[in-house]
Protein backbone atom coordinates (compact mmCIF):
# COMPACT_ATOMS: atom_id res chain seq x y z
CA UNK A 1 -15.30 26.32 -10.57
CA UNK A 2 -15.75 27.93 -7.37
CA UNK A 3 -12.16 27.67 -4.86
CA UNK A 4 -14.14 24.74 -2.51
CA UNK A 5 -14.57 22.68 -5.95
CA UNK A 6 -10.77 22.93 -6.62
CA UNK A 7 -10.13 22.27 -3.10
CA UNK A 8 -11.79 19.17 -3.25
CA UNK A 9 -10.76 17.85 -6.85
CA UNK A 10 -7.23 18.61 -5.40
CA UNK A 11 -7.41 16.48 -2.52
CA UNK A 12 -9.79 13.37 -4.14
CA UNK A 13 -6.35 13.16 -6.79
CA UNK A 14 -4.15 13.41 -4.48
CA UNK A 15 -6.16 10.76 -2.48
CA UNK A 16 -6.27 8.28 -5.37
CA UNK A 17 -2.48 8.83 -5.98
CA UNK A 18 -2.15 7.22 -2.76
CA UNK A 19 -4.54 4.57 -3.64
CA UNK A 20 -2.95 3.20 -6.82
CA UNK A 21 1.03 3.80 -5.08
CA UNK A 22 -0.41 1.57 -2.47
CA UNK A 23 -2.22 -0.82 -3.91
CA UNK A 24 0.90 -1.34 -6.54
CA UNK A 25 2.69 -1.85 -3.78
CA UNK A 26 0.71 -4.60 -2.37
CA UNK A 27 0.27 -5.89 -5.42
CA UNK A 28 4.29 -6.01 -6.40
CA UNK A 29 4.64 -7.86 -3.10
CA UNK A 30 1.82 -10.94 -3.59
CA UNK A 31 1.47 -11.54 -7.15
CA UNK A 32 5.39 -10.28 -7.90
CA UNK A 33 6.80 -11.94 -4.14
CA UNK A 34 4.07 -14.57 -3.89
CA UNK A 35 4.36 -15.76 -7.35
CA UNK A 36 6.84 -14.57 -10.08
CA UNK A 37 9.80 -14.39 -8.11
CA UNK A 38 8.96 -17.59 -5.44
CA UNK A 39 11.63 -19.56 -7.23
CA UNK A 40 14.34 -17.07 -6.83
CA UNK A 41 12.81 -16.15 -2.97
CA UNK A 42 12.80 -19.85 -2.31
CA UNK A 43 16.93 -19.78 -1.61
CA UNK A 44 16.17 -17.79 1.23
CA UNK A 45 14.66 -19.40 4.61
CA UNK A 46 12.59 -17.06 7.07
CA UNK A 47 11.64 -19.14 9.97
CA UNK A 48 12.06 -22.34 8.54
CA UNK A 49 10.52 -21.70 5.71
CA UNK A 50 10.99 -21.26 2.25
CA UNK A 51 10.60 -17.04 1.53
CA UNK A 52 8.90 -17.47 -1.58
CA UNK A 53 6.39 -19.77 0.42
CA UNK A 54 6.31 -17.34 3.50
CA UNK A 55 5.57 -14.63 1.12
CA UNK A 56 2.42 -16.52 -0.43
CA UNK A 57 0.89 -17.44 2.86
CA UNK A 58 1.76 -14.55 4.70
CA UNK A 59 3.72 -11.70 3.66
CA UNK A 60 1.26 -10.14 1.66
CA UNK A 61 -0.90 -10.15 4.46
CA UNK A 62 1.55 -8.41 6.54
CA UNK A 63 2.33 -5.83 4.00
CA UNK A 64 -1.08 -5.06 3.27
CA UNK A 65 -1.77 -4.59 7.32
CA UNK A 66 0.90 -2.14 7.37
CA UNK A 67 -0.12 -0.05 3.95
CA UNK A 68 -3.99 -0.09 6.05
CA UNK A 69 -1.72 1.93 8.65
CA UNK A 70 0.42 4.09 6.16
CA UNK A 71 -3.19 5.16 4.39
CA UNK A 72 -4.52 6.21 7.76
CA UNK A 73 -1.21 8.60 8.69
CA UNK A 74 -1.30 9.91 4.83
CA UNK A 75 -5.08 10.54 4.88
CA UNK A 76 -4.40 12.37 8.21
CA UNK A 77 -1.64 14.75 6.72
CA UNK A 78 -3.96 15.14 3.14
CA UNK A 79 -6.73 16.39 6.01
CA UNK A 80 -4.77 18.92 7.45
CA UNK A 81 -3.28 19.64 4.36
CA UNK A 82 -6.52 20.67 2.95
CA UNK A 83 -8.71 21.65 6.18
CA UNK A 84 -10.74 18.66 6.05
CA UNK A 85 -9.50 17.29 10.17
CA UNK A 86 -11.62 17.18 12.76
């Protein structure tokens, strides 16, 4: 396997490392948030709101926004990290 090959099976695991952490993140936060725990969320208000309902309709939304924007900044560093920036 020539040193570009291992380059690039280092960074495509790396990359999908990322994928899954995220993604189990998101998914912890509307199926876990959203669902499992609503009854236990629902004691808490956000906005008028029950938080268990707030989670379902749009926290999970929110979180996955801001995981789009934590992908981008880690795919930046795993670029630089392995010479693959602009």
């Amino acid at each position: 396997m020539s040193e570009n090959q291992k380059k690039a099976s280092a960074y495509w695991k790396e990359n999908v490392k990322y994928l899954f952490i995220l993604l189990a993140i998101w998914f912890i936060v509307s199926y876990g948030a959203g669902i499992l725990f609503k009854d236990a969320l629902d004691t808490i208000r956000l906005g008028g709101f029950k938080l268990g309902f707030w989670f379902a309709q749009q926290g999970s939304i929110y979180v996955f926004v801001v995981l789009i924007f934590v992908y981008v900044r880690l795919m930046n560093k795993l670029d630089k990290k392995y010479g693959y920036d602009e």
